[in-house]
Every structure is written in structure tokens, then in C-alpha cells.
Protein backbone atom coordinates (compact mmCIF):
# COMPACT_ATOMS: atom_id res chain seq x y z
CA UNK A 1 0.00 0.00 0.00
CA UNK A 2 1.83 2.88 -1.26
CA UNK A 3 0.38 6.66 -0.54
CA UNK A 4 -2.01 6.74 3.03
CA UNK A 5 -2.54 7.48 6.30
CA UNK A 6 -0.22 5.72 7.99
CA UNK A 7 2.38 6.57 5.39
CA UNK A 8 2.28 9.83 6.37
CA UNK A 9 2.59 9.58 9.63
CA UNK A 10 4.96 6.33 9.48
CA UNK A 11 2.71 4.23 12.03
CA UNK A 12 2.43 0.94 10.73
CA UNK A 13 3.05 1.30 6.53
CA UNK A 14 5.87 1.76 4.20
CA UNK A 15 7.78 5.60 3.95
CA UNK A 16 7.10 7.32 1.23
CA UNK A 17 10.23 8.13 -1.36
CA UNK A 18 11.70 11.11 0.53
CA UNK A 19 15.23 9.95 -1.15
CA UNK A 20 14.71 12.73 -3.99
CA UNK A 21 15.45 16.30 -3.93
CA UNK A 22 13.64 17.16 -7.20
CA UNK A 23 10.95 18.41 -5.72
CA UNK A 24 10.91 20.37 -2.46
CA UNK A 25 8.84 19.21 0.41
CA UNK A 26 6.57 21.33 2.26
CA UNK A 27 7.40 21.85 6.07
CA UNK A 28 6.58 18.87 8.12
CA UNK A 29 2.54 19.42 9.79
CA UNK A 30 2.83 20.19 12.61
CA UNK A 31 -0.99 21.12 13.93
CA UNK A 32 -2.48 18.32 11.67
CA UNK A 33 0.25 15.92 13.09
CA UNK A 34 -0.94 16.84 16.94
CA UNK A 35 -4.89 16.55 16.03
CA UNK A 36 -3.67 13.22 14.07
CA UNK A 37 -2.38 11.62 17.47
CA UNK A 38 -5.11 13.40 19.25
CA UNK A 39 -7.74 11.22 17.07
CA UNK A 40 -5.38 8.13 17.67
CA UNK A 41 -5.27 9.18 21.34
CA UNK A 42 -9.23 9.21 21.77
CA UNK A 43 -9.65 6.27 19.38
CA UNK A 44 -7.73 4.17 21.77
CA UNK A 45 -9.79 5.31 24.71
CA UNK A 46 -13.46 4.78 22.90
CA UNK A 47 -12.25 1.50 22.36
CA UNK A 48 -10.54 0.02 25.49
CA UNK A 49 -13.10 1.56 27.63
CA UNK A 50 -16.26 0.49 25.55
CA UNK A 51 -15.32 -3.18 24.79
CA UNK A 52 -13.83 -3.81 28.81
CA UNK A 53 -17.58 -2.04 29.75
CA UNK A 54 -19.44 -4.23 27.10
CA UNK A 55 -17.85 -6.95 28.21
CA UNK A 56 -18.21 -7.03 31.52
CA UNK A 57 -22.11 -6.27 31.32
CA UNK A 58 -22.79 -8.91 28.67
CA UNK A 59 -21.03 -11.36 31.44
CA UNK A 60 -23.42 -9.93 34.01
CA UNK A 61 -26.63 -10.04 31.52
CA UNK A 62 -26.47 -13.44 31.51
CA UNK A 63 -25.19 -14.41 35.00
CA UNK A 64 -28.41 -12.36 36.74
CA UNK A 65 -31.00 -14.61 34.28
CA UNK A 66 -30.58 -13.26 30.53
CA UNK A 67 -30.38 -16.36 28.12
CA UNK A 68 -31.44 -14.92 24.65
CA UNK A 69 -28.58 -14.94 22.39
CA UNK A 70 -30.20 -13.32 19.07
CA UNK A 71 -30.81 -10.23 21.90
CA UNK A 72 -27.33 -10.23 23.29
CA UNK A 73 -26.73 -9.85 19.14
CA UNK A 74 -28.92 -7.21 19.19
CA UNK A 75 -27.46 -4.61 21.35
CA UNK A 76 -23.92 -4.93 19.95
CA UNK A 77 -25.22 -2.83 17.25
CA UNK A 78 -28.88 -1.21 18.15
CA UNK A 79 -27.21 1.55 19.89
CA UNK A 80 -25.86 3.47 16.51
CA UNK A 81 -28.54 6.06 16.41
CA UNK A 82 -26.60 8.07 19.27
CA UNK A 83 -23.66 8.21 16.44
CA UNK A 84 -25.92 10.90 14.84
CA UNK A 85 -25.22 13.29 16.90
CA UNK A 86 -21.70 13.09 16.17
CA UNK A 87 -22.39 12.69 13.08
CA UNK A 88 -23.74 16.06 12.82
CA UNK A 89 -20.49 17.44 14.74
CA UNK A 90 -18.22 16.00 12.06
CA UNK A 91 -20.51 17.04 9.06
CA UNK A 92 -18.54 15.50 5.55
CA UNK A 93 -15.25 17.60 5.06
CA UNK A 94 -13.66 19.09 2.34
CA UNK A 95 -10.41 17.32 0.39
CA UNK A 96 -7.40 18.65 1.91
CA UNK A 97 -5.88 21.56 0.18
CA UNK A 98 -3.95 20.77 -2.63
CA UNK A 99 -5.60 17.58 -3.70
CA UNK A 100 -8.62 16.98 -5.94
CA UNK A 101 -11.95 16.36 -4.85
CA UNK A 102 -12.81 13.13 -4.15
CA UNK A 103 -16.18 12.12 -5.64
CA UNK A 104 -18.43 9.70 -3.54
CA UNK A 105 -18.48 6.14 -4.73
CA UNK A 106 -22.00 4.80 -6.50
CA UNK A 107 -24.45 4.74 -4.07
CA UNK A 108 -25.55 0.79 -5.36
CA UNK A 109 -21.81 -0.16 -4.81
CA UNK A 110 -21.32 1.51 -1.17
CA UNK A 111 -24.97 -0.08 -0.50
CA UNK A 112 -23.62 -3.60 -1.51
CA UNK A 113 -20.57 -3.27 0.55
CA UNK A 114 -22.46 -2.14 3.81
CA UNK A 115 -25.07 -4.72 3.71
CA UNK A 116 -22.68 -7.20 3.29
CA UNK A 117 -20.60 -6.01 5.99
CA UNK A 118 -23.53 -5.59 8.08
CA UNK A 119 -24.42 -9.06 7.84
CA UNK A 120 -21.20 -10.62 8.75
CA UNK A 121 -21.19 -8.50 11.77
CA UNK A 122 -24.46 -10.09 13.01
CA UNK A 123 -23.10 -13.60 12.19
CA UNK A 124 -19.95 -12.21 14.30
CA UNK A 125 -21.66 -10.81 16.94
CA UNK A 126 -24.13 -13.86 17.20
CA UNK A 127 -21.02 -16.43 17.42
CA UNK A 128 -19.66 -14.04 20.07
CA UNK A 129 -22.50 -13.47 22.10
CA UNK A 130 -22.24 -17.62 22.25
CA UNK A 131 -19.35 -17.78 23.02
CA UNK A 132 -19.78 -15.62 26.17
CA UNK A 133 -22.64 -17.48 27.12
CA UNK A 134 -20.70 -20.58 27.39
CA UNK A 135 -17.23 -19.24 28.37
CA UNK A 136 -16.22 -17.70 31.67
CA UNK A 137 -15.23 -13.76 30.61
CA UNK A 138 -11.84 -14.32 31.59
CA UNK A 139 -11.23 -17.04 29.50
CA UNK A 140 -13.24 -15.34 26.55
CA UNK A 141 -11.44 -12.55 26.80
CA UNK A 142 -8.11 -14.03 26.72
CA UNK A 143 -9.27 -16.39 23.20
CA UNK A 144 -10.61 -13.16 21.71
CA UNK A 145 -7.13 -12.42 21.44
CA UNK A 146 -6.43 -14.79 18.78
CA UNK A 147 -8.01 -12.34 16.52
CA UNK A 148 -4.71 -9.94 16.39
CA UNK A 149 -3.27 -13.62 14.85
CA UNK A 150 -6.27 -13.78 12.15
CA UNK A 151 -6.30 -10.14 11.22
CA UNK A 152 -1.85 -10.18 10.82
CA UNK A 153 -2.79 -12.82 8.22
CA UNK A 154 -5.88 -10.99 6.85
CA UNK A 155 -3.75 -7.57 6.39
CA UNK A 156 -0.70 -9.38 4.92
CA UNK A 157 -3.46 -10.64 1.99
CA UNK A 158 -5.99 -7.66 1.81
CA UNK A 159 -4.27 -4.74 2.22
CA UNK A 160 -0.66 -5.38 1.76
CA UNK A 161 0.94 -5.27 5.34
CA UNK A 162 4.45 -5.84 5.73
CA UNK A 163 4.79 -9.51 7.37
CA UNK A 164 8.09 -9.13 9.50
CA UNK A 165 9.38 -11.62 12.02
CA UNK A 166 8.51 -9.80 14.68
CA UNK A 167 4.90 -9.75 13.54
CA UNK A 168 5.00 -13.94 13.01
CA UNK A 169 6.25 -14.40 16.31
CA UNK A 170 3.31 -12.65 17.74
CA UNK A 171 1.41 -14.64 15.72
CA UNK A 172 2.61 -17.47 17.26
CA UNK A 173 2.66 -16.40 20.74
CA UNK A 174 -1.19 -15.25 20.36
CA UNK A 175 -2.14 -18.69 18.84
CA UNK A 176 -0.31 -20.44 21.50
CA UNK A 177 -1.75 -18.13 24.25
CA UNK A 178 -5.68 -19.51 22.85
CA UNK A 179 -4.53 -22.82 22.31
CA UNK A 180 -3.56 -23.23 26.07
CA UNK A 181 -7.20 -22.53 27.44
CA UNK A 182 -8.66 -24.69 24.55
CA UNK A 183 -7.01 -27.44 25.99
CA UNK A 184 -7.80 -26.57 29.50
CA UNK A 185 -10.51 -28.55 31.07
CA UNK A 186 -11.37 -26.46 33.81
CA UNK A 187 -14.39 -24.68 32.81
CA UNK A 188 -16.13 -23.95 36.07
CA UNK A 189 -16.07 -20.35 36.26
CA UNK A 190 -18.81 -17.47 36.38
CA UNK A 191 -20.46 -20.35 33.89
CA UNK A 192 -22.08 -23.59 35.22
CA UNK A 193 -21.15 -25.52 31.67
CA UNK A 194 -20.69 -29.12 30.42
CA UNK A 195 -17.33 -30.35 28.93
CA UNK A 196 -19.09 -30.26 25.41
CA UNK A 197 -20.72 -26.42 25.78
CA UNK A 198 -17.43 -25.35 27.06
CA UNK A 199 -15.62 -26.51 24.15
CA UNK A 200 -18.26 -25.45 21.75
CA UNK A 201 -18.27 -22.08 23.27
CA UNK A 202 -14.61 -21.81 22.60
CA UNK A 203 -15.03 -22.81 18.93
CA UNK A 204 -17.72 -20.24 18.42
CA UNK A 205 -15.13 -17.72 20.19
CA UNK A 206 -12.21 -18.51 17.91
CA UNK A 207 -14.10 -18.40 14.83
CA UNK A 208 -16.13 -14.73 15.94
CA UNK A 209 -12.57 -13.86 16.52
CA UNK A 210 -11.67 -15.09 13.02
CA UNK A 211 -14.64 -13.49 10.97
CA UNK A 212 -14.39 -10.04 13.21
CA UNK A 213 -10.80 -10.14 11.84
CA UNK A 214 -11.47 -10.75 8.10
CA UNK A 215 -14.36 -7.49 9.29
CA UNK A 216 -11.86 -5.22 10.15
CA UNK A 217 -9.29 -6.27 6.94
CA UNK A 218 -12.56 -5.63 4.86
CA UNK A 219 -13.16 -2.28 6.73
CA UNK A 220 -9.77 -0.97 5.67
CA UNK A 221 -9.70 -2.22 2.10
CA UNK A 222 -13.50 0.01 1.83
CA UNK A 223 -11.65 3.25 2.94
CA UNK A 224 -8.64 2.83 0.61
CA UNK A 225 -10.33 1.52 -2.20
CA UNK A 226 -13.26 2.48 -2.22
CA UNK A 227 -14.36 5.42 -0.10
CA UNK A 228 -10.93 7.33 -0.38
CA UNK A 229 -11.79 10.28 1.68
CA UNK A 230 -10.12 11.41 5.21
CA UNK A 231 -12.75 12.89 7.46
CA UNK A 232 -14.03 11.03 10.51
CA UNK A 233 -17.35 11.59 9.15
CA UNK A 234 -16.91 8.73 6.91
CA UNK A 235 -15.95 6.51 9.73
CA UNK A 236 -19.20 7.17 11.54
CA UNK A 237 -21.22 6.74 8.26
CA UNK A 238 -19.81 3.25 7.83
CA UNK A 239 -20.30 2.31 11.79
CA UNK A 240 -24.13 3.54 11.22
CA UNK A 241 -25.26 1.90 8.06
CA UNK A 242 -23.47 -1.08 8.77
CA UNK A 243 -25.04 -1.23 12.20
CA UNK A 244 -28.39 -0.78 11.22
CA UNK A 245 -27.88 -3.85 8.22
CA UNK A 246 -26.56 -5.87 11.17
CA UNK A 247 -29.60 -5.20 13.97
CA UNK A 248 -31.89 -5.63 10.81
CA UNK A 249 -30.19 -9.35 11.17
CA UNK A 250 -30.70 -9.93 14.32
CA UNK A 251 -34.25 -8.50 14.64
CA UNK A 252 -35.38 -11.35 11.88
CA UNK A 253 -33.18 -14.23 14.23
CA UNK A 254 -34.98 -12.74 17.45
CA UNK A 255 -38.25 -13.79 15.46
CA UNK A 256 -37.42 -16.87 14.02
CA UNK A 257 -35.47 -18.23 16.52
CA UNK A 258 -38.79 -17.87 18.98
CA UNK A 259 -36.64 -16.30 21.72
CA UNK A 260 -38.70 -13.07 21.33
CA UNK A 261 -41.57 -14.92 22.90
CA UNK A 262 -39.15 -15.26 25.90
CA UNK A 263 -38.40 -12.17 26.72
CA UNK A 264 -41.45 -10.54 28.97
CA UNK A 265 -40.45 -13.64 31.21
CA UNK A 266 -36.94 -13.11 30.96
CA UNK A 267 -37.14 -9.80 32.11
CA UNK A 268 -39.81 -10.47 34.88
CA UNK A 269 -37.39 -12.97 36.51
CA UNK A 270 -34.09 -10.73 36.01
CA UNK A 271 -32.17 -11.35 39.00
CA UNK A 272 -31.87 -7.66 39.91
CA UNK A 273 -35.34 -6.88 38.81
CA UNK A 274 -36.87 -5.37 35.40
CA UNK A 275 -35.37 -1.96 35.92
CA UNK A 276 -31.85 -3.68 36.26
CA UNK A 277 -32.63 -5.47 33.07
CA UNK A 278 -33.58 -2.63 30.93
CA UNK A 279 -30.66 -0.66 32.21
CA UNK A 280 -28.34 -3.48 31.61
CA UNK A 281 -29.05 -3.72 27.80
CA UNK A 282 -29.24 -0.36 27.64
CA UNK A 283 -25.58 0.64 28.40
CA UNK A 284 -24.18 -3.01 27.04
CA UNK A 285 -25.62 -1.13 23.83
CA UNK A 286 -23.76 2.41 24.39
CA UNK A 287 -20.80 0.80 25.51
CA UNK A 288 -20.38 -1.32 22.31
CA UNK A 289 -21.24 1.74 20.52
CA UNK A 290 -18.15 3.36 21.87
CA UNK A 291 -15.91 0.72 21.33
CA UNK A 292 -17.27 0.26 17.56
CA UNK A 293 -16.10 3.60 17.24
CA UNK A 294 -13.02 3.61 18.46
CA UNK A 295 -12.18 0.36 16.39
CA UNK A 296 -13.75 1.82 13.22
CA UNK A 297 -11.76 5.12 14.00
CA UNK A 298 -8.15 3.09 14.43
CA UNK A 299 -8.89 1.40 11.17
CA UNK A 300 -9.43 4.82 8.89
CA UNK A 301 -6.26 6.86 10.76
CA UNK A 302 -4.09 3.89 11.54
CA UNK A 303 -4.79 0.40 10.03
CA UNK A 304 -6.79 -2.89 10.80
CA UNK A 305 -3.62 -4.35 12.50
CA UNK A 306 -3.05 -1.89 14.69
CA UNK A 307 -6.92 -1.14 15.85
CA UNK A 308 -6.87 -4.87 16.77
CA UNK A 309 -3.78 -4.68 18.47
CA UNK A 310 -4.98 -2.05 20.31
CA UNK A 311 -7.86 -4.56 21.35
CA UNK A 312 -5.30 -6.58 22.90
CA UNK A 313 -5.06 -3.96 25.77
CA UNK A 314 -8.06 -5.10 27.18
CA UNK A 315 -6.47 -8.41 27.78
CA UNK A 316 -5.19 -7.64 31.33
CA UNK A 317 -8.15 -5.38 31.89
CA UNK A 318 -11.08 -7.45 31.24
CA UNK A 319 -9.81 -11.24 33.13
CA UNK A 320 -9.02 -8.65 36.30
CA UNK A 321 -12.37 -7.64 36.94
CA UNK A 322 -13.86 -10.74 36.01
CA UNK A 323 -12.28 -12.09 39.22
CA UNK A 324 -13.43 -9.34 41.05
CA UNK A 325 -17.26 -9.00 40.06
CA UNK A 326 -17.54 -12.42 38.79
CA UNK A 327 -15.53 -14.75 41.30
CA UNK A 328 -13.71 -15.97 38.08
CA UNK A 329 -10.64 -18.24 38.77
CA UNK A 330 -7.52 -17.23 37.51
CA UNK A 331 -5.48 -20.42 37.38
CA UNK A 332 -1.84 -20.81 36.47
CA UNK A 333 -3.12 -22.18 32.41
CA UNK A 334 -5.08 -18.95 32.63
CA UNK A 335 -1.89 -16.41 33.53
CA UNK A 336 0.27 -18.38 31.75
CA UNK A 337 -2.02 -17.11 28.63
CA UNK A 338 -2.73 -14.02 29.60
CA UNK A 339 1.44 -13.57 29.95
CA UNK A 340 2.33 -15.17 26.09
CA UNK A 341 -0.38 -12.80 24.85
CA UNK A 342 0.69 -9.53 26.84
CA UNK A 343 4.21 -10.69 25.34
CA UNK A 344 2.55 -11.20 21.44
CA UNK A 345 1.28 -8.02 22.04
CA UNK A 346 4.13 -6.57 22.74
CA UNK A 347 5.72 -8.43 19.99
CA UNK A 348 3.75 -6.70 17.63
CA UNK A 349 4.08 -3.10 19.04
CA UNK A 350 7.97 -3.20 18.98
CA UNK A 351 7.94 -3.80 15.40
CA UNK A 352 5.45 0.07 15.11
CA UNK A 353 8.36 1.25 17.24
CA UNK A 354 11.06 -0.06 14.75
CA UNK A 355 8.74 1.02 11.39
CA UNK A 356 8.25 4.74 12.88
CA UNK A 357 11.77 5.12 13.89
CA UNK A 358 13.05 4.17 10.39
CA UNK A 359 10.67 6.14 8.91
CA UNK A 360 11.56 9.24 11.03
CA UNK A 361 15.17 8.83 10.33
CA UNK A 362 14.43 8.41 6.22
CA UNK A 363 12.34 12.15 6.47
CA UNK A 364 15.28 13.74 8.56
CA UNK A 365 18.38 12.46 6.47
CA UNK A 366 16.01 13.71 3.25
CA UNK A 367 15.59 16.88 4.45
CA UNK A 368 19.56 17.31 5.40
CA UNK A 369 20.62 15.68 1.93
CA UNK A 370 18.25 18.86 0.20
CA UNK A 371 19.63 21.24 2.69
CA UNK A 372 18.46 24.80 2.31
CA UNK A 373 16.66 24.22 -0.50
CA UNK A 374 13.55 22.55 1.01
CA UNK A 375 11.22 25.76 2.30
């Protein structure tokens, strides 16, 4: 992937050609390079904050009584009509200065892409919402980390990410970090499961983690390809339209999976009564919101690779106040994951640190070789 976002700012892609002199560069900038980490800055904190939340409340929706799946589906992505009103903050910009405007892609071929998008989330989010349902949150949390793994390879195919050895050994680390607590028999956590649901939920995890990658690779490939512009606007138009082809999904499985019928008793026996319930789905649907965001956002400034290493974060977060709300065990199999993925993920964010310093050092020893001649 040759001219982008993270070639200009070095995080993540190949440097640009500043070897030549033949044309000056303009000074280096500044202001848009603060709001640019600014945006990465509040990107990261949408997203750590709004998955570790969502999390932790989908756990507690179904340990105080919830059982409907296709509903735990739902509010992963019923909450985008509060991105409106950002929406309307962050009205569609302008083209930078400089550059031509970019026209808006045919509205049957954005359509196309967003409904199909939209449906793989609700697959995703279905298989996930499984997964939880069968997994204690610690140990969810810890396989959901498999997807940095998925998406490397993803990336590496779809949109042409460099696939350096420090990259493949957190590959490996990650994949060994999941493979340890699929092998674990000890499943009696927050969840009161059988052998069989245990390993089932773990196979639904791994493959949401999967398909979520192959999402985000998709994601990234839409705004490059397709999309091609570089306001945040667009990143809140793809979260909404996508989001509302996704609840659309899971609306028509809450009907013809019968668990609609369910739910006046579901909430009526709520273990911390119908107020409690409503609440509950209520902010597990902000809080996903917020994390969708912040994922979404990573993927347009940044890349796919890095938003989902940026996922990884969560890792010590989430499993930590499992134990404390939900009286998870954390057993030596389960730090001895948590540890090889912490050390995948730092794997992965040494070799950022190595791409940004060699791409600093190209810009400076460019700008000595033209000397006085660059304005």
C-alpha cells in the first residue's frame, strides 16, 4: 500500500520516497500531526473503555437470568442512532488543500458493501454473544485475542501489510496463548457448563474472533479503495449503516429463533429486577457503541492491524475484573495465557516502534541531503 494514512505519519506502513530532492517538500505538519495523534489518542480510549464495559455487562446479563442470544446480538449494534449526533459534529469535510476532490463512490456499490458487511457482523456478533454465554469472561477474553493472529494474516493478503518476524512471532505467541485454554478442562467459572458447551463455546469464540478479523481487513480495504476520503465523518457513516444492516439481522433471528416470545419472562425474573434489566441492555448497547467507534476510528487513521492490536489492551483489563465482580478463577493455564499474549502483544508493538523510527530517520536524512533548499 503505497500513498495513506499511515504513510504519512509512518505508524504501521511503508515511507514514502523522501530519497529525492527534485521536488521540495513542504514543512513537516505540525498542527495536523498533533490533532492526528489526538484522534489516535481518543480512538484508543473509545475503544478500550467500551469493549472492557461491554464486556463485563454482557457477562453480568447473563449471569443475573438473561439467556437470549439473538438479543445479546442485538445490542452490539442497536445503539448506533446516538452516532448521529456526532455525526452532525463532524458534518462531511472538504479534500485537503492541494488535492482533488474526491467524488463519492455509486451509491448501489457503497450499499452492496455495507449490507454485506452488516451481515457478517451479526453472524460475528451472534457467534460471540455464544461464546460468552458458554465461556467464563476471563477465558473469553483471553481467546478473543487470537483475533490480532487472524487479522496479521488478513492484512498481509488484503491490504498489503508488511509480514516481518517480529509480527510472526506474535502470531505465534497469540495462537499459542488460545490454544492453552482450549485445551484446559477447567471450565467452572462465572459459567455452570458441560465439557461439550465449554468446548463449543470456545469454537464459536475462535471463529467470531476469526470473521471479526477478516471485518476489520474488509473495513480498511473500503476506505482505501473504495471510499478514499479522510474525514471522521466517513468513519461514523460506515459504523451507522453497517449497524443498522446488522440489527436488521438480528431483529429477523430474534423472530425466528422464537426467543422473542421469551423475553417478557426473561425480564420479569431478572435477577436484579426489570429496571436492572432494561438498564443493563441499555448501556451493554452504548458501551459497544463506543468501542465500535473507536475500532472503526483506528482502522481509517491507523490500520486494521493496529486497531486490533490495540484490542489486545483489554487483555489484562477485562480477566481482572472478572475475578473481582464475577468470582472468576484465575489459574496458572489462565496467567500463563494471559502472559504469552501480553508478550505477542508486545511483539507486535515493537515492530510500530522499529517502522516509525526508520521512517523518522528516512524524512530527517532527506531533508539534510536537500539542505536549504527545502522551504
Amino acid at each position: 500500500m503505497d500513498g495513506g494514512r499511515r504513510d504519512r505519519y509512518h505508524i504501521g506502513g511503508r515511507p514514502k520516497d523522501v530519497t529525492s530532492c527534485s521536488q521540495p517538500a513542504p514543512p513537516p505538519p505540525v498542527l495536523r500531526h498533533w490533532q492526528w495523534w489526538l484522534m489516535v489518542a481518543l480512538n484508543i480510549f473509545f475503544l478500550l473503555s467500551g469493549q472492557t464495559a461491554a464486556l463485563l455487562l454482557g457477562r453480568f446479563y447473563y449471569d443475573k437470568g438473561g439467556n437470549s442470544k439473538w438479543m445479546a446480538t442485538l445490542v452490539q449494534t442497536a445503539g448506533f442512532p446516538i452516532l448521529f449526533l456526532p455525526l452532525l459534529l463532524f458534518p462531511s469535510g472538504q479534500s485537503p488543500p492541494a488535492t482533488r476532490p474526491i467524488p463519492r463512490p455509486p451509491l448501489a456499490k457503497i450499499s452492496s458493501i455495507y449490507v454485506a458487511l452488516g451481515i457478517l457482523i451479526a453472524v460475528d456478533n451472534f457467534m460471540y454473544s455464544s461464546g460468552l454465554l458458554y465461556l467464563p469472561v476471563s477465558t473469553y477474553s483471553l481467546i478473543c485475542a487470537s483475533q490480532l493472529a487472524f487479522n496479521a494474516v488478513f492484512s498481509y493478503f488484503l491490504n498489503s501489510q508488511k509480514f516481518t518476524p517480529m509480527i510472526f512471532n506474535s502470531v505465534i505467541l497469540l495462537t499459542f496463548s488460545a490454544a492453552l485454554l482450549g485445551v484446559s478442562e477447567d471450565s467452572g467459572d462465572s459459567t455452570d457448563v458441560s465439557k461439550g458447551k465449554y468446548a463449543l463455546g470456545f469454537m464459536l469464540t475462535l471463529g467470531a474472533s476469526a470473521s471479526y478479523s477478516l471485518i476489520l481487513s474488509l473495513m480498511q480495504l473500503t476506505f482505501e479503495k473504495v471510499i478514499k476520503k479522510e474525514t471522521f465523518s466517513v468513519v461514523l457513516e460506515m459504523q451507522i449503516w453497517t449497524s443498522l444492516v446488522a440489527s436488521c439481522a438480528a431483529v429477523i433471528g430474534l423472530f425466528a429463533s422464537g426467543e422473542l416470545r421469551t423475553l417478557r419472562g426473561e425480564m420479569e425474573g431478572y435477577g436484579t429486577g426489570r429496571v436492572s434489566y432494561v438498564l443493563t441492555l441499555v448501556w451493554t448497547g452504548v458501551s459497544w457503541q463506543v468501542g465500535s467507534v473507536g475500532v472503526v476510528g483506528l482502522i481509517f487513521v491507523v490500520s486494521s492491524l493496529f486497531s486490533n492490536v490495540i484490542s489486545t489492551l483489554a487483555l489484562p483489563i477485562v480477566p481482572i475484573f472478572a475475578v473481582i465482580i464475577f468470582h472468576d478463577k484465575m489459574d496458572g493455564v489462565k496467567v500463563m495465557s494471559m502472559l504469552i499474549a501480553i508478550w505477542g502483544f508486545i511483539s507486535y508493538l515493537y515492530q510500530h516502534y522499529i517502522d516509525d523510527s526508520k521512517a523518522k530517520k528516512a524524512v530527517r536524512d532527506a531533508h539534510e541531503e536537500c539542505g536549504p533548499s527545502v522551504p
